[in-house]
PDB file of N, CA and C in Angstrom:
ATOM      1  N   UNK A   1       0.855  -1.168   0.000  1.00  0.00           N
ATOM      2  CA  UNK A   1       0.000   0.000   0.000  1.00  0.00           C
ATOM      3  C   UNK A   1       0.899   1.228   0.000  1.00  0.00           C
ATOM      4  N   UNK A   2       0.601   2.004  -0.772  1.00  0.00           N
ATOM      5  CA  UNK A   2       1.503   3.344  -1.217  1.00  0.00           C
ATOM      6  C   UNK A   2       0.292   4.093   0.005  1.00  0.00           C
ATOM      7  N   UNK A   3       1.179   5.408   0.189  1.00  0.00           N
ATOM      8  CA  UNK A   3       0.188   6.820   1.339  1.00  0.00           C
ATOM      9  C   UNK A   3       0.560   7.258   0.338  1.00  0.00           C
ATOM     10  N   UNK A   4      -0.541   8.151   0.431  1.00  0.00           N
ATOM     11  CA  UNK A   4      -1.049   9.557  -0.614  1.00  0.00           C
ATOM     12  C   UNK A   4       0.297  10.658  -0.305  1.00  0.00           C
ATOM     13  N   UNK A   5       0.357  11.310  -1.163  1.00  0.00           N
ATOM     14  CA  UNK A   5       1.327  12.078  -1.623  1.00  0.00           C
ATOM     15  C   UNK A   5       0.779  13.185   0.067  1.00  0.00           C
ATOM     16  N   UNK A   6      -0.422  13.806  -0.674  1.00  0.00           N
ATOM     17  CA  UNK A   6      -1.138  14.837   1.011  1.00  0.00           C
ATOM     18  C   UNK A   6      -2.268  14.353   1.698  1.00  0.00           C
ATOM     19  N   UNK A   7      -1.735  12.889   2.357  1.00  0.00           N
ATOM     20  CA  UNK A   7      -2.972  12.418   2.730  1.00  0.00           C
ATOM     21  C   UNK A   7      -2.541  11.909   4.110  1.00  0.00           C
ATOM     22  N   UNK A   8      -3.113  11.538   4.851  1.00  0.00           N
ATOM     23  CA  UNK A   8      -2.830  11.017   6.302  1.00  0.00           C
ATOM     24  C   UNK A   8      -2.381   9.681   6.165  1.00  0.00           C
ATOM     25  N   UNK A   9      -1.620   9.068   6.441  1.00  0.00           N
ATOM     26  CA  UNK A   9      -1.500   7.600   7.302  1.00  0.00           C
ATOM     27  C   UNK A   9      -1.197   6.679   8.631  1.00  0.00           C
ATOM     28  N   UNK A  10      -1.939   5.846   8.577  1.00  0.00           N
ATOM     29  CA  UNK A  10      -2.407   5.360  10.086  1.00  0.00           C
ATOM     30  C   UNK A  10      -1.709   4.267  10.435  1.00  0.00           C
ATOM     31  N   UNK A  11      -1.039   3.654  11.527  1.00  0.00           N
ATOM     32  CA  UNK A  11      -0.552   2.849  11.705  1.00  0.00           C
ATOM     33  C   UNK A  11      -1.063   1.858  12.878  1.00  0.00           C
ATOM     34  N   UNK A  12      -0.775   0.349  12.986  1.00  0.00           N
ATOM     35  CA  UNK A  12      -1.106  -0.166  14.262  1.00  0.00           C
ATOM     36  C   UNK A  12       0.366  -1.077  14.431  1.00  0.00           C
ATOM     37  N   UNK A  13       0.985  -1.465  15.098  1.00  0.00           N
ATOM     38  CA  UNK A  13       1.916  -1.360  15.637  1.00  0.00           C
ATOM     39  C   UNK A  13       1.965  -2.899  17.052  1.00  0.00           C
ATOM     40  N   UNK A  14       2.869  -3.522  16.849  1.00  0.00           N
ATOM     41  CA  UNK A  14       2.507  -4.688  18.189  1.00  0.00           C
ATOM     42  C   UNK A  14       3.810  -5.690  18.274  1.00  0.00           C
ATOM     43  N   UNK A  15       4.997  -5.339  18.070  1.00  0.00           N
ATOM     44  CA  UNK A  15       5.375  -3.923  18.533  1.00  0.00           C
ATOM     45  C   UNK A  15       5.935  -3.697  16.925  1.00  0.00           C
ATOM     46  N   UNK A  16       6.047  -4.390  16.382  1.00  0.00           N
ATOM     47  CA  UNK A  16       6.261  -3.670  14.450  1.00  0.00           C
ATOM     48  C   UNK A  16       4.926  -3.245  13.951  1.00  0.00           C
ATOM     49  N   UNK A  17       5.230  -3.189  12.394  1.00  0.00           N
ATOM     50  CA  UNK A  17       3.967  -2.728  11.697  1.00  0.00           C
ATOM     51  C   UNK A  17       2.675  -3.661  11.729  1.00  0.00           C
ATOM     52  N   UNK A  18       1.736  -3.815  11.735  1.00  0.00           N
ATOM     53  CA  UNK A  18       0.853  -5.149  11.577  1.00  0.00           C
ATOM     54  C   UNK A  18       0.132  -4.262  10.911  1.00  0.00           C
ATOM     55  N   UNK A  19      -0.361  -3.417  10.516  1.00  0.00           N
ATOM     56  CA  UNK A  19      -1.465  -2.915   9.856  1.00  0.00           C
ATOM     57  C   UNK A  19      -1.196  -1.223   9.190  1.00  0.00           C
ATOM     58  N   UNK A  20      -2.204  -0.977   8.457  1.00  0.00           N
ATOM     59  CA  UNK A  20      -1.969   0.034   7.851  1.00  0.00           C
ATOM     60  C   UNK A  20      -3.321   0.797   7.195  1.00  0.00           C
ATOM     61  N   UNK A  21      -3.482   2.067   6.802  1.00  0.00           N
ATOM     62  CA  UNK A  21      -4.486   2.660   6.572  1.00  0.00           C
ATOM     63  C   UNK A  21      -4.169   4.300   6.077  1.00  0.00           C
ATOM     64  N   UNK A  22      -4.772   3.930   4.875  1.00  0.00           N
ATOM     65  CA  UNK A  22      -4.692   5.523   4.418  1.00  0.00           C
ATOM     66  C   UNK A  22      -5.920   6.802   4.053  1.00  0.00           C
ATOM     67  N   UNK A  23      -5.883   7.798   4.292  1.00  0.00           N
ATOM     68  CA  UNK A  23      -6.641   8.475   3.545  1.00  0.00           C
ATOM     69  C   UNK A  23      -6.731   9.850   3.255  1.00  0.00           C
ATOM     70  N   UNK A  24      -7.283  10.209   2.039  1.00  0.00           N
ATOM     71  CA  UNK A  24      -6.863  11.765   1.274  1.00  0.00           C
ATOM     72  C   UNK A  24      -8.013  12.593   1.146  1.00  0.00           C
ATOM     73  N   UNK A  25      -8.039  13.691   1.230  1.00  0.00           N
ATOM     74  CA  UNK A  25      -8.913  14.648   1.375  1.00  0.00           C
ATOM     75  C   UNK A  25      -9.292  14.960   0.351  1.00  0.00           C
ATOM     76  N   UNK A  26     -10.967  14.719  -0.037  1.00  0.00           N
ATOM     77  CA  UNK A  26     -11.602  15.224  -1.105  1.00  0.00           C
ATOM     78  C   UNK A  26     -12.815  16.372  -1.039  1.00  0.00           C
ATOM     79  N   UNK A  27     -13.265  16.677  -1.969  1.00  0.00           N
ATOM     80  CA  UNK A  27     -14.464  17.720  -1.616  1.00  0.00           C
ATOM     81  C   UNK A  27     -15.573  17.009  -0.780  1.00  0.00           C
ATOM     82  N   UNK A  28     -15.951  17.405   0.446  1.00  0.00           N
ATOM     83  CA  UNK A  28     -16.987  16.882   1.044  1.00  0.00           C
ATOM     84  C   UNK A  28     -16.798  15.932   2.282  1.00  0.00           C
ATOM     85  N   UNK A  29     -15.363  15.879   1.909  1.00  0.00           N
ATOM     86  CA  UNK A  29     -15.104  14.533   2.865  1.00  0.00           C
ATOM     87  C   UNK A  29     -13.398  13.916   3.012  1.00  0.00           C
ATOM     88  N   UNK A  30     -13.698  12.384   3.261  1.00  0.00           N
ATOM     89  CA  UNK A  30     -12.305  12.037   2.915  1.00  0.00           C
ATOM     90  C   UNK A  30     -12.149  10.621   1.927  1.00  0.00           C
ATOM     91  N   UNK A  31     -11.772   9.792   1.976  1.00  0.00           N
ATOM     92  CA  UNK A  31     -11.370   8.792   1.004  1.00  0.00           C
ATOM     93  C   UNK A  31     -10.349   8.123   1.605  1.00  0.00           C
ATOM     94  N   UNK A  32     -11.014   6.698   2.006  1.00  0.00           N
ATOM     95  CA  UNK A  32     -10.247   5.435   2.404  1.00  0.00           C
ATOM     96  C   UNK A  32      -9.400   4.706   1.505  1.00  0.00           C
ATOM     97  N   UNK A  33      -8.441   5.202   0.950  1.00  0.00           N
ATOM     98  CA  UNK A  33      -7.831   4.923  -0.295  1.00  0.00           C
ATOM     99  C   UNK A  33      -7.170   3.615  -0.058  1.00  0.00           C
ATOM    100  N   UNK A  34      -6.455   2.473   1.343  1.00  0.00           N
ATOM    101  CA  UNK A  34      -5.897   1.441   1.792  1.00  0.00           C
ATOM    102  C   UNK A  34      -5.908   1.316   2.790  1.00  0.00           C
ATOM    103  N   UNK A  35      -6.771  -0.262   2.958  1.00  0.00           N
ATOM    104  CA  UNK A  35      -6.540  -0.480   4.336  1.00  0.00           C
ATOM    105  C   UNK A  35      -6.085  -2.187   4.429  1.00  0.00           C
ATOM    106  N   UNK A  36      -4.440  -1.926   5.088  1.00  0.00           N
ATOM    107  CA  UNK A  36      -4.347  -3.440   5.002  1.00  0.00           C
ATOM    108  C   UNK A  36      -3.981  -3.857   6.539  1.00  0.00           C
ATOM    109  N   UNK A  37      -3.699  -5.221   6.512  1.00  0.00           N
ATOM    110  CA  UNK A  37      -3.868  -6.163   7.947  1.00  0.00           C
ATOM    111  C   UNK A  37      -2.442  -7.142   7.470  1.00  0.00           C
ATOM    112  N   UNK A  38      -1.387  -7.299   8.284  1.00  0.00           N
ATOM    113  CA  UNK A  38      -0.437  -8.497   8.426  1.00  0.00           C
ATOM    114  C   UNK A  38      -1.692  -9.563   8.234  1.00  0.00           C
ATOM    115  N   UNK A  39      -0.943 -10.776   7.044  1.00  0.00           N
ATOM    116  CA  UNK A  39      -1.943 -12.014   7.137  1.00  0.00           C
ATOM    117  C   UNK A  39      -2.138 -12.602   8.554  1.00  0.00           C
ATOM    118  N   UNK A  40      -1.130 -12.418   9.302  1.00  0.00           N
ATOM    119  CA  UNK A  40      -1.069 -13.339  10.770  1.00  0.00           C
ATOM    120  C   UNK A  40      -1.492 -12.758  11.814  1.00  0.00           C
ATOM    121  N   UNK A  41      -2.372 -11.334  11.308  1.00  0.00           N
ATOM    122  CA  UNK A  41      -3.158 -10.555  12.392  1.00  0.00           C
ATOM    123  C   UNK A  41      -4.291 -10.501  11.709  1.00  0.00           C
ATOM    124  N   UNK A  42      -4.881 -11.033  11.062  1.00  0.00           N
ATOM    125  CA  UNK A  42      -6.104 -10.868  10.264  1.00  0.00           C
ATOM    126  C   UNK A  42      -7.523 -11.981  11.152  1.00  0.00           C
ATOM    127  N   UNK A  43      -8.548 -11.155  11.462  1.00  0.00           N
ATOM    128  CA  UNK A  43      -9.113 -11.747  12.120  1.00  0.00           C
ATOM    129  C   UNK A  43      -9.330 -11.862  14.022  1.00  0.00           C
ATOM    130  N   UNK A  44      -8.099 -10.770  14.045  1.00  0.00           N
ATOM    131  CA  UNK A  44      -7.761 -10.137  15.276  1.00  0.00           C
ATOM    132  C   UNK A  44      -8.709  -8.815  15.632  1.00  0.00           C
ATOM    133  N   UNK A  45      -9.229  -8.355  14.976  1.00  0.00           N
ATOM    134  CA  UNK A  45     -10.073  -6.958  15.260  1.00  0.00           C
ATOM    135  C   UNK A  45      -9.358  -5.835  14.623  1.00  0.00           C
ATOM    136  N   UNK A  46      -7.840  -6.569  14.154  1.00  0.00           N
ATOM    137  CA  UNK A  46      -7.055  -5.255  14.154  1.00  0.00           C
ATOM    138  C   UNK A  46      -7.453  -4.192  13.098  1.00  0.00           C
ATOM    139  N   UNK A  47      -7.923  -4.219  11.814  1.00  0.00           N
ATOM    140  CA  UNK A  47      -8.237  -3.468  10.820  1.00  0.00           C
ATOM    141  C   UNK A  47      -9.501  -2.573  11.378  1.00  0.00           C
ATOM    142  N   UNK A  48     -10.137  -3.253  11.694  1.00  0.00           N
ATOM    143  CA  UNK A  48     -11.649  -2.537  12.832  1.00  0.00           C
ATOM    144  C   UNK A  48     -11.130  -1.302  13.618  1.00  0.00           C
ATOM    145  N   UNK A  49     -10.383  -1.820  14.788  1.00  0.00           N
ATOM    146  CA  UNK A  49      -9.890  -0.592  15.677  1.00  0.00           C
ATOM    147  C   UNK A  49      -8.988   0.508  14.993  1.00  0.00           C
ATOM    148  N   UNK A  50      -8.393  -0.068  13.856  1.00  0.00           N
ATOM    149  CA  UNK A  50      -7.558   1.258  12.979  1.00  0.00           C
ATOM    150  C   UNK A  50      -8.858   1.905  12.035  1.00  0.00           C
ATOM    151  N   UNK A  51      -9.298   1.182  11.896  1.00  0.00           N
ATOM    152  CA  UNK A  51     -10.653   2.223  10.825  1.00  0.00           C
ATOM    153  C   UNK A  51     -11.425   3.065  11.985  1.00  0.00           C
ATOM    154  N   UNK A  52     -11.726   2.710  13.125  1.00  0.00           N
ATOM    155  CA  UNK A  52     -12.177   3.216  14.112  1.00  0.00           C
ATOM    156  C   UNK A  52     -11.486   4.609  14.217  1.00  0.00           C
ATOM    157  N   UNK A  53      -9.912   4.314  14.963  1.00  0.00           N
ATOM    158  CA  UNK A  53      -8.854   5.204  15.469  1.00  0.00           C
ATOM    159  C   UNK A  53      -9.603   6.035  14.175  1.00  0.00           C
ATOM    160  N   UNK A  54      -9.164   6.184  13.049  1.00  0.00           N
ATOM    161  CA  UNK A  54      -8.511   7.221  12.020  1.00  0.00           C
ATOM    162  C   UNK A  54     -10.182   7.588  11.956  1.00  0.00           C
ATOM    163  N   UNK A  55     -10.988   7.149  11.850  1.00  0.00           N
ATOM    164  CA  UNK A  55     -12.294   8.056  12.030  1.00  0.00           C
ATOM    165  C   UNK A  55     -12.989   8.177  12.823  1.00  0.00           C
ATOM    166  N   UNK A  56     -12.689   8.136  14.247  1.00  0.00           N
ATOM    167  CA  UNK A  56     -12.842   8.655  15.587  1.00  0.00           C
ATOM    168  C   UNK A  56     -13.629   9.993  15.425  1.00  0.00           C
ATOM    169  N   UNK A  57     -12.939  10.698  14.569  1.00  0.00           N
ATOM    170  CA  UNK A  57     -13.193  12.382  14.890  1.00  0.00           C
ATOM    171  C   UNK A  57     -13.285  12.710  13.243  1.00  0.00           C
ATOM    172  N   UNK A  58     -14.016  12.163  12.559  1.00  0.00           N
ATOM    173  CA  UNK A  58     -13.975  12.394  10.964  1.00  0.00           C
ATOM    174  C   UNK A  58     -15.454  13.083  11.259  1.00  0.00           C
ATOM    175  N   UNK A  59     -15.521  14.375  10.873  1.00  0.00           N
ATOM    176  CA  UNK A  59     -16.231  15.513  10.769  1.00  0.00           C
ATOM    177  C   UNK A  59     -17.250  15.717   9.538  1.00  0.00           C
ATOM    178  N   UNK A  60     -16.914  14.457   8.427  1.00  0.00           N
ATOM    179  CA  UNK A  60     -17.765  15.047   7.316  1.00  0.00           C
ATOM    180  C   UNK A  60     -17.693  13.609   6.916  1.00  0.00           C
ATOM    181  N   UNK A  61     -18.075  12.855   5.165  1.00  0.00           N
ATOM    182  CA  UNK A  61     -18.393  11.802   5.159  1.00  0.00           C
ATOM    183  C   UNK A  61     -17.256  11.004   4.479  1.00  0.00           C
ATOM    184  N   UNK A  62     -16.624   9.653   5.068  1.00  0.00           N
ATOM    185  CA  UNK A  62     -15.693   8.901   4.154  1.00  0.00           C
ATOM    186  C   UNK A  62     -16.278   7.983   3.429  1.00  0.00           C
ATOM    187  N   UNK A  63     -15.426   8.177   2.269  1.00  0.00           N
ATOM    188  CA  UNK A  63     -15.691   7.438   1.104  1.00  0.00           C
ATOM    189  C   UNK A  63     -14.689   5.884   0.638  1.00  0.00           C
ATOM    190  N   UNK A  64     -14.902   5.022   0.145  1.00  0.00           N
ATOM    191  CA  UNK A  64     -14.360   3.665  -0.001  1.00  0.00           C
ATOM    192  C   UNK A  64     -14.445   3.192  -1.249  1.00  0.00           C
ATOM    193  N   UNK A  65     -13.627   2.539  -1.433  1.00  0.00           N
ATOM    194  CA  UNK A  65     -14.369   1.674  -2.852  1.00  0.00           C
ATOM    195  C   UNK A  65     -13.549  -0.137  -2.697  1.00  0.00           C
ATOM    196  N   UNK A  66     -14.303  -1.226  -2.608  1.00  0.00           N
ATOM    197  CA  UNK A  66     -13.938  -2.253  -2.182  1.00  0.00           C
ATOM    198  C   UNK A  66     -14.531  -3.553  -3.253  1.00  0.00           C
ATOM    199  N   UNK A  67     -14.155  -4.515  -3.124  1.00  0.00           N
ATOM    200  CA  UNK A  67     -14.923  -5.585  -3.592  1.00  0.00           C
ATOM    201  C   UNK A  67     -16.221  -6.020  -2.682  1.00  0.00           C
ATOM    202  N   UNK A  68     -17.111  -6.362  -3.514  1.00  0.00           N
ATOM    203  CA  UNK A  68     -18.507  -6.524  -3.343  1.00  0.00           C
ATOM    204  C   UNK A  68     -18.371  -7.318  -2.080  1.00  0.00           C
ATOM    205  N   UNK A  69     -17.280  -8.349  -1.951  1.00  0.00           N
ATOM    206  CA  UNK A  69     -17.813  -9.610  -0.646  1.00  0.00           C
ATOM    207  C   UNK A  69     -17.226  -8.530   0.608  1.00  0.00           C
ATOM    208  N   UNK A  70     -16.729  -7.126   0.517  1.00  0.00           N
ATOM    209  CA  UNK A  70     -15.869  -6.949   1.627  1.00  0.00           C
ATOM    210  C   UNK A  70     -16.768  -6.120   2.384  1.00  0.00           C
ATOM    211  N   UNK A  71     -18.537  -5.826   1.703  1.00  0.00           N
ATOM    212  CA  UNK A  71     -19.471  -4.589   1.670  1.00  0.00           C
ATOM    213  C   UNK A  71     -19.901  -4.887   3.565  1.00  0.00           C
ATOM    214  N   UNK A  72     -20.289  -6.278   3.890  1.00  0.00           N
ATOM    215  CA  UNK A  72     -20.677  -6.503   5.189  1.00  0.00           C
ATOM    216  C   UNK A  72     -19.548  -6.037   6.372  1.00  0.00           C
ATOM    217  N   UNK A  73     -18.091  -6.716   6.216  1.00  0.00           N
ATOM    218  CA  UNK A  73     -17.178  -6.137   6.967  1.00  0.00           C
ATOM    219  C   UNK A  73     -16.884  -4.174   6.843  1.00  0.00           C
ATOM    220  N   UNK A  74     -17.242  -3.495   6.095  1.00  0.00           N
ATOM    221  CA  UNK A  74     -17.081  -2.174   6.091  1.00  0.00           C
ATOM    222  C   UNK A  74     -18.741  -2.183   6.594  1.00  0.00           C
ATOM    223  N   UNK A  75     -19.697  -2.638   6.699  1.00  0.00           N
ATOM    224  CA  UNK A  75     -21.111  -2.074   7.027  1.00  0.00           C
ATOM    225  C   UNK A  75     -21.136  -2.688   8.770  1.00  0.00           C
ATOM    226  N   UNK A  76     -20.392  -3.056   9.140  1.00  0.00           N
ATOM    227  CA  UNK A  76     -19.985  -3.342  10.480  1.00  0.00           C
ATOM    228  C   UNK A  76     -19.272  -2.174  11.154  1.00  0.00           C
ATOM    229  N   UNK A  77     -18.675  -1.396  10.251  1.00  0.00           N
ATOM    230  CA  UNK A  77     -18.102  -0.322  11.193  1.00  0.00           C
ATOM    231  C   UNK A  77     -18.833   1.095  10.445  1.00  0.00           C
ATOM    232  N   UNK A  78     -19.970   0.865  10.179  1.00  0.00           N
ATOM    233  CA  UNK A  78     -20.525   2.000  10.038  1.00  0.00           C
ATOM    234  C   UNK A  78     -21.150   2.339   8.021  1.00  0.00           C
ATOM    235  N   UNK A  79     -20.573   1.989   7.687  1.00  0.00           N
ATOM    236  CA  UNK A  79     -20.116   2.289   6.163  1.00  0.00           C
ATOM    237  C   UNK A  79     -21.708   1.440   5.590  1.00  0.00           C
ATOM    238  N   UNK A  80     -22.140   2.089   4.313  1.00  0.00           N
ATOM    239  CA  UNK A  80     -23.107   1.699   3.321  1.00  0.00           C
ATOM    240  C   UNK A  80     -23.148   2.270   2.132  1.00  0.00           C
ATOM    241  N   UNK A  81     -24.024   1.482   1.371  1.00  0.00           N
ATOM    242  CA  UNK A  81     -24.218   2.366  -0.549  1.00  0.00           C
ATOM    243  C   UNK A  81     -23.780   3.265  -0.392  1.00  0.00           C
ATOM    244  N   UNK A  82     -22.847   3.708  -1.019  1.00  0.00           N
ATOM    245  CA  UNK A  82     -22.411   5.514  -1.217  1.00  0.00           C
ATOM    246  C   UNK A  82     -23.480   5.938  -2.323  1.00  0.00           C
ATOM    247  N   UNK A  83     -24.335   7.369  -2.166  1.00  0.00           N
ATOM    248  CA  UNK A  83     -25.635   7.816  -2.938  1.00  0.00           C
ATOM    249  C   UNK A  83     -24.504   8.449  -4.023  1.00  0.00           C
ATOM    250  N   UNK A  84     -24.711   9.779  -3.681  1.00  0.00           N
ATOM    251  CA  UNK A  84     -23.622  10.514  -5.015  1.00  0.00           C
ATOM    252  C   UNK A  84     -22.357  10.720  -4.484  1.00  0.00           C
ATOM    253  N   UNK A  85     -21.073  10.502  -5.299  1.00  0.00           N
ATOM    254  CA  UNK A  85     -20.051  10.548  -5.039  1.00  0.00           C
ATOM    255  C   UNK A  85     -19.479  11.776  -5.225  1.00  0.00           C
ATOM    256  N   UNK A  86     -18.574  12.407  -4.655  1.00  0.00           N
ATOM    257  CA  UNK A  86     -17.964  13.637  -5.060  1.00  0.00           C
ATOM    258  C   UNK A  86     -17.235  13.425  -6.688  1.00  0.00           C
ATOM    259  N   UNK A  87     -17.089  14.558  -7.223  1.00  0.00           N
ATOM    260  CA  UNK A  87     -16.753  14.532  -8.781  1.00  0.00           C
ATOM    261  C   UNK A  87     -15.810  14.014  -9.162  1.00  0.00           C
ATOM    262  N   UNK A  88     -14.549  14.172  -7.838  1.00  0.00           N
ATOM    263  CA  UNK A  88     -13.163  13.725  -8.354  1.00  0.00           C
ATOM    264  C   UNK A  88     -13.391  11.936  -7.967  1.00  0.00           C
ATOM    265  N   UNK A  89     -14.322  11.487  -6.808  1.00  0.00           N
ATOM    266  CA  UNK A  89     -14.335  10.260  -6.607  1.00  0.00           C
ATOM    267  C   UNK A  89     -15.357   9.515  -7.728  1.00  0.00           C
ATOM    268  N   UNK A  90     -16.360  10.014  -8.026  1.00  0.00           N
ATOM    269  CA  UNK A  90     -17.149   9.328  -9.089  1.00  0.00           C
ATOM    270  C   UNK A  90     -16.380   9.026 -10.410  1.00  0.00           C
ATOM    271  N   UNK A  91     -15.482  10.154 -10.865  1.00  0.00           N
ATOM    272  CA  UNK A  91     -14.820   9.348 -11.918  1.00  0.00           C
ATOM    273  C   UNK A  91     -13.259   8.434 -11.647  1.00  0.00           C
ATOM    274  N   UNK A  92     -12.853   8.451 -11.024  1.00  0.00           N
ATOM    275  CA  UNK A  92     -11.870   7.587  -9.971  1.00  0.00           C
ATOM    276  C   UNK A  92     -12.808   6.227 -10.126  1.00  0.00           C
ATOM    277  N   UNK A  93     -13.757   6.296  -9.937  1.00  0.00           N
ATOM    278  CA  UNK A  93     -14.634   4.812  -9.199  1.00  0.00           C
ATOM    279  C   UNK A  93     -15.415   4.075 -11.052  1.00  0.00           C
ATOM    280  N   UNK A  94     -15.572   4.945 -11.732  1.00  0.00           N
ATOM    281  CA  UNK A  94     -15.580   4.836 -13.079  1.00  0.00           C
ATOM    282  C   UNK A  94     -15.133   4.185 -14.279  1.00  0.00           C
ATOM    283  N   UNK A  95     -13.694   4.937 -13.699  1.00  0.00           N
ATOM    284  CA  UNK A  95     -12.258   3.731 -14.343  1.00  0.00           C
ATOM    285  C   UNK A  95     -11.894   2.635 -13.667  1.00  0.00           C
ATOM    286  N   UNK A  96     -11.872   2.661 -12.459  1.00  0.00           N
ATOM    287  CA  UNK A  96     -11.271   1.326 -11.393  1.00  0.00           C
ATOM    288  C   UNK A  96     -12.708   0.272 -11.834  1.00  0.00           C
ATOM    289  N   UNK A  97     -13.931   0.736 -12.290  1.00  0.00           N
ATOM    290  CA  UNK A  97     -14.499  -0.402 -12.063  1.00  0.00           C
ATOM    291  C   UNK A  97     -14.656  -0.866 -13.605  1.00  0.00           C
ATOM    292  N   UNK A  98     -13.952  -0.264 -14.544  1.00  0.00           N
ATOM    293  CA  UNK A  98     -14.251  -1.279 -15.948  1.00  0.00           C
ATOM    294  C   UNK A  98     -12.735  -2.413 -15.575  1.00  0.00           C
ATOM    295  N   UNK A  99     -12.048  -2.206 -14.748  1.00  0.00           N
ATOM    296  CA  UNK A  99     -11.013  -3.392 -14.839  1.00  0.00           C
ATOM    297  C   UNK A  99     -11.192  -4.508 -13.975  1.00  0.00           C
ATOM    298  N   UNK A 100     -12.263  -3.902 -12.617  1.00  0.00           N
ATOM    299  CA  UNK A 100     -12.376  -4.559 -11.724  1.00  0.00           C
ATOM    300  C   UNK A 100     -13.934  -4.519 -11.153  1.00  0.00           C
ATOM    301  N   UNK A 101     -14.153  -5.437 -10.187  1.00  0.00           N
ATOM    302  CA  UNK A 101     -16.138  -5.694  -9.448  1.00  0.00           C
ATOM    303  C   UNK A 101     -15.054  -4.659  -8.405  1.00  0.00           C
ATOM    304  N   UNK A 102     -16.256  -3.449  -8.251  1.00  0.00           N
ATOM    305  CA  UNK A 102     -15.912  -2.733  -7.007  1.00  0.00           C
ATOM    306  C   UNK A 102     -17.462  -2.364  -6.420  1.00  0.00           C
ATOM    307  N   UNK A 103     -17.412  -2.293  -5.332  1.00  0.00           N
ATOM    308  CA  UNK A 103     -18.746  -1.020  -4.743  1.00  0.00           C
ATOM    309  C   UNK A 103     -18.232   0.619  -3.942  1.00  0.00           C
ATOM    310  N   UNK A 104     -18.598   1.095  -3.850  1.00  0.00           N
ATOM    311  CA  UNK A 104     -18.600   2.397  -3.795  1.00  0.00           C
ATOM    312  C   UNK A 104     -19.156   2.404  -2.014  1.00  0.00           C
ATOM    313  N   UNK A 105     -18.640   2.434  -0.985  1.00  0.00           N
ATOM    314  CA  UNK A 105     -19.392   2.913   0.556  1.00  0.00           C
ATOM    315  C   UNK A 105     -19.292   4.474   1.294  1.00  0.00           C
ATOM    316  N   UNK A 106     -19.756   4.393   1.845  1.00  0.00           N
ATOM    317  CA  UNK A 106     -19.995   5.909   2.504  1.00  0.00           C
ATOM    318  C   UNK A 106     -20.488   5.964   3.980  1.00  0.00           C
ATOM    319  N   UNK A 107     -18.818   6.542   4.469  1.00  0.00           N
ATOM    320  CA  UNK A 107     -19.950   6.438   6.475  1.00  0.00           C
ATOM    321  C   UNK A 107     -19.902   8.114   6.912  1.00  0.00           C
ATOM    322  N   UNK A 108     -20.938   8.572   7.189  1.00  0.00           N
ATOM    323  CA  UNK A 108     -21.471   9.855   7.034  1.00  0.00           C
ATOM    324  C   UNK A 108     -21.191  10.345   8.551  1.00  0.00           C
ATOM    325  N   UNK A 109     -20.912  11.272   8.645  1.00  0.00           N
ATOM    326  CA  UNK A 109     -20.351  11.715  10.307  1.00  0.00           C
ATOM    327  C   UNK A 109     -21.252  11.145  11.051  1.00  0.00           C
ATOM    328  N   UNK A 110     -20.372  10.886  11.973  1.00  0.00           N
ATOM    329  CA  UNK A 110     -21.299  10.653  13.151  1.00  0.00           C
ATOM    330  C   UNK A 110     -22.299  11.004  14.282  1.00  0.00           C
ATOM    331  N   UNK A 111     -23.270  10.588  14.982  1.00  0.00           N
ATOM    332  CA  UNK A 111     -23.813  11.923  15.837  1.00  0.00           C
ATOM    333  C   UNK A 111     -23.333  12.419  16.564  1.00  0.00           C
ATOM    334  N   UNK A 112     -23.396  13.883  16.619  1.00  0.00           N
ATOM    335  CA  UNK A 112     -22.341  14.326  17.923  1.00  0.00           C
ATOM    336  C   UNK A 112     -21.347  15.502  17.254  1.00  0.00           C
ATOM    337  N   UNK A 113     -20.830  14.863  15.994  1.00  0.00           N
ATOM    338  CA  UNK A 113     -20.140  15.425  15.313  1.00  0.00           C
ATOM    339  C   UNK A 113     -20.476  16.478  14.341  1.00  0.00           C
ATOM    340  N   UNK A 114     -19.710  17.744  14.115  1.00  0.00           N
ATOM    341  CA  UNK A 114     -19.958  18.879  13.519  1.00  0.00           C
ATOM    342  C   UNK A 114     -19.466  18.747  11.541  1.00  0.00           C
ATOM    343  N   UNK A 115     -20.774  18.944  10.905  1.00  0.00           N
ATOM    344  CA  UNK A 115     -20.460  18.521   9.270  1.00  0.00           C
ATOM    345  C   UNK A 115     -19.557  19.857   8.908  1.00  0.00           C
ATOM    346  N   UNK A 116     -17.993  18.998   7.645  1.00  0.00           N
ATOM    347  CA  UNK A 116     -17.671  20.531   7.586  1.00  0.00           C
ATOM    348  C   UNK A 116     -18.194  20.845   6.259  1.00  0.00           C
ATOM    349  N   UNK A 117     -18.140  22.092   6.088  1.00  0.00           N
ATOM    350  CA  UNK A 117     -19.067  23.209   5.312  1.00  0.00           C
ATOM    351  C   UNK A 117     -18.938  24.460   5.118  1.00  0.00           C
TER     352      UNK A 117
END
């Protein structure tokens, strides 16, 4: 997994790397651009509590794009159908899906939390 050139990346750590998570700032929101798991921590919770950590305090709505079987594990931590996509992500999601089965998710701030605007 490459990090975005101006984008955040997340780490989990035990006591090396075991996991990883990225994401870049788009209009409206942000964009879960990678999220990976050591094979020998997979099934540990660990990808959960790093998607958690890094959107703890996410203020507006993140965006995903995954394979179809992965739609239940992202709708476990919040995430569903993404409706309209921002402009730069709708055509991003456009091209990635004539090569590949993708879906498109969306987890919309949380309650409590202030939309930015």
């Amino acid at each position: 997994m490459r990090a975005p050139a101006q984008g955040t990346f997340w780490v989990a750590r035990s006591p090396g790397i075991i996991a990883g998570l990225s994401l870049s700032e788009v209009d409206g929101g942000q964009w879960l651009t990678g999220l990976f798991v050591a094979p020998d921590r997979r099934s540990e919770g660990v990808g959960e509590q790093l998607v958690a950590a890094a959107l703890e305090n996410a203020c507006a709505s993140t965006w995903l794009f995954c394979h179809p079987s992965l739609a239940l594990y992202y709708g476990r931590q919040g995430f569903a159908p993404a409706g309209a996509l921002p402009r730069s992500l709708h055509d991003k999601f456009q091209r990635y899906q004539r090569s590949k089965a993708l879906i498109a998710l969306e987890r919309t701030a949380q309650p409590g939390q202030v939309s930015a605007g």
